[in-house]
Protein backbone atom coordinates (compact mmCIF):
# COMPACT_ATOMS: atom_id res chain seq x y z
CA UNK A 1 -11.95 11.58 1.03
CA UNK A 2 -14.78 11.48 3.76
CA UNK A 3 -16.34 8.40 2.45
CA UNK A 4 -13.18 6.51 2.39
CA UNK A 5 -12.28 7.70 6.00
CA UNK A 6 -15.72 6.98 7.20
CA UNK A 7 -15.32 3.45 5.76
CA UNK A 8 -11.96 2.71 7.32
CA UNK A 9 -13.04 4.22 10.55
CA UNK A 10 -15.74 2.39 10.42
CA UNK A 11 -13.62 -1.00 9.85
CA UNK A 12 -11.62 -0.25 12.95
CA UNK A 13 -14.49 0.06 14.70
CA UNK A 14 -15.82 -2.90 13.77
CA UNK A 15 -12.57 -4.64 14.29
CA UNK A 16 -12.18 -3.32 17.72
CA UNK A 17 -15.57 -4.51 18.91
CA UNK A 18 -14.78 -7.85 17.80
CA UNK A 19 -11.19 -7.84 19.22
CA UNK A 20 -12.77 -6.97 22.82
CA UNK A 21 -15.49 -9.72 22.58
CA UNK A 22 -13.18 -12.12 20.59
CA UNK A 23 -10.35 -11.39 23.50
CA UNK A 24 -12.60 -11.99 26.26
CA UNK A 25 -14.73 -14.69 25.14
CA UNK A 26 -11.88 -16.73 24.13
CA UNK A 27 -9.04 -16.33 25.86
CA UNK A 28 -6.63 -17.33 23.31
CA UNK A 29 -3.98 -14.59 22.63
CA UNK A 30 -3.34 -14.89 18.88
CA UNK A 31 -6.32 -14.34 17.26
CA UNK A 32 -6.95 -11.58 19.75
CA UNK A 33 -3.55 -10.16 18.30
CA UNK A 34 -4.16 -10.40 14.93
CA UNK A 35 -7.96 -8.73 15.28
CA UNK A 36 -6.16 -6.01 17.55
CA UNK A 37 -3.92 -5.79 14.05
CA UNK A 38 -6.89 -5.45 11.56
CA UNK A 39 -8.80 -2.75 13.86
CA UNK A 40 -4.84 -0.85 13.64
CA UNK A 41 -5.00 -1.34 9.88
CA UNK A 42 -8.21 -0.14 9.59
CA UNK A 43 -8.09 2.84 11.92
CA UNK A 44 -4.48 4.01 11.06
CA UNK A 45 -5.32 5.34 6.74
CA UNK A 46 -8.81 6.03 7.96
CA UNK A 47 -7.83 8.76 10.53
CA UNK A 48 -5.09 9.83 7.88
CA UNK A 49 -7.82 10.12 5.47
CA UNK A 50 -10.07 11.86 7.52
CA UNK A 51 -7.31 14.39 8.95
CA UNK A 52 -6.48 15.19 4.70
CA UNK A 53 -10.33 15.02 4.24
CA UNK A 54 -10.59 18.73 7.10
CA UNK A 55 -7.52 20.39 5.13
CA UNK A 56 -8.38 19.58 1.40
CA UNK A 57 -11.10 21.49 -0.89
CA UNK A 58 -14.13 18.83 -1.43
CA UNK A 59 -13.77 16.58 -4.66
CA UNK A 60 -16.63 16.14 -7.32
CA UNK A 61 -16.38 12.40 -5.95
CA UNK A 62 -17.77 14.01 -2.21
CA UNK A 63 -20.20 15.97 -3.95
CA UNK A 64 -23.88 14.56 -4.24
CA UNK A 65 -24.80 17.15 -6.34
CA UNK A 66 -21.67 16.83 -9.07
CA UNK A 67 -22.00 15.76 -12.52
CA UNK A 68 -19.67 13.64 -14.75
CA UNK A 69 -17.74 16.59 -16.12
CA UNK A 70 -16.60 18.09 -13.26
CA UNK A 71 -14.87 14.72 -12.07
CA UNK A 72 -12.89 14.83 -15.95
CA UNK A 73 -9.40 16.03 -15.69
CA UNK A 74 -6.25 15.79 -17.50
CA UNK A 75 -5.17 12.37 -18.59
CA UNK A 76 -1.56 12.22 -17.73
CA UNK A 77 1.27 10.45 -19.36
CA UNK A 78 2.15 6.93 -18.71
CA UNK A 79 5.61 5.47 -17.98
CA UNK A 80 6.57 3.01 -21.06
CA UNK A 81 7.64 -0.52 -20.79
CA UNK A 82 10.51 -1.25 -18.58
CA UNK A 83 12.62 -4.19 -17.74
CA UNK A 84 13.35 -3.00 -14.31
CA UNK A 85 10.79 -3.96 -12.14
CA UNK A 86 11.36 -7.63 -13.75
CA UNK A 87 15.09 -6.83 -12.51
CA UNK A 88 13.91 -6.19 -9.16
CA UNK A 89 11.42 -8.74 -9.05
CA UNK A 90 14.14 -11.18 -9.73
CA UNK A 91 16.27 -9.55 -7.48
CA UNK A 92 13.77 -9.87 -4.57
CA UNK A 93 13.20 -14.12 -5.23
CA UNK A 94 16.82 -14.95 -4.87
CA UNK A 95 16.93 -12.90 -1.56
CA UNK A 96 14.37 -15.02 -0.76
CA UNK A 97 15.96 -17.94 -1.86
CA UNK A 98 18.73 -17.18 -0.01
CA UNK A 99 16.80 -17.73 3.35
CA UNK A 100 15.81 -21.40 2.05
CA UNK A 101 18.69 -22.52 0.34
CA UNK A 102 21.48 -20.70 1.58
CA UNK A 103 23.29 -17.54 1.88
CA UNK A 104 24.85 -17.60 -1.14
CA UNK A 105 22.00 -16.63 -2.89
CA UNK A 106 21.96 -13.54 -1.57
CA UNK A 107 25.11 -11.98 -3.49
CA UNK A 108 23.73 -11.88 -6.82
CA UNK A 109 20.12 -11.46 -5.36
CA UNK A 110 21.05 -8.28 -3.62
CA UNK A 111 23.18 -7.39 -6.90
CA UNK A 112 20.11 -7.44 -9.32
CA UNK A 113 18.00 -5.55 -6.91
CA UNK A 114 20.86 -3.20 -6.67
CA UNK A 115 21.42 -2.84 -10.59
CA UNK A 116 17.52 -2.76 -10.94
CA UNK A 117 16.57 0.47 -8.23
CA UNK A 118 19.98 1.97 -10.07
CA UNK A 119 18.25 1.07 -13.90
CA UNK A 120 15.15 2.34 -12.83
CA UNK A 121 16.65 5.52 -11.19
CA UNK A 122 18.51 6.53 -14.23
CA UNK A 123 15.17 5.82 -16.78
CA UNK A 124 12.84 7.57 -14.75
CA UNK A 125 15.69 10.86 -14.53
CA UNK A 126 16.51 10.19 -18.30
CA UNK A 127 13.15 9.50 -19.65
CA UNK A 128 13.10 6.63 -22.20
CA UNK A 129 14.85 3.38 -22.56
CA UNK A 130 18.63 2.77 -20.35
């Protein structure tokens, strides 16, 4: 995880130098803002990463020296097909809806993302098809 922390890190940086000269060059407060934003976005997972990256044992990725078959693991199982996160998908564009056409979109909008998150509750603790 040091390479991806060194990369985000190295974003914020970035970002941050450009905020300052942006900021002062310019004078215009919104573009300052949203470069202030991306050097956040960039420094916030990168010192996450690089915190986990101190407390974890080193991954074949962080090894130079690691071959192919020490990066192979275990192939896990996949969830199957699933109407749910249609559901919810649905659910989400009629709250949305509901800001542009009216508020009455919002009862059966909040009621499909409701049923959905309850669906796909009760498949993942079940295991198959609801």
């Amino acid at each position: 995880m040091k390479v991806e922390a060194k990369l985000l890190l190295g974003l914020g940086l970035f970002f941050g130098a450009m905020c300052a000269v942006y900021w002062t060059w310019s004078l215009e407060n919104a573009g300052g803002v949203m470069m202030f934003a991306a050097m956040l976005l960039g420094f916030l997972p990168g010192s996450y990463y690089w915190w986990w990256s101190r407390r974890m044992k080193a991954r074949p990725e962080d090894d130079a020296n690691a071959t192919q078959s020490e990066g192979a693991g275990v192939v896990g199982s996949f969830p199957g097909t699933s109407i749910w996160p249609f559901m919810l998908g649905m659910g989400a564009f009629f709250v949305v809806l509901a800001l542009v056409f009216g508020i009455w979109f919002l009862v059966p909008g909040l009621a499909l993302a409701l049923w959905a998150m309850l669906g796909g509750t009760a498949e993942g603790r079940r295991g198959g098809k609801v």
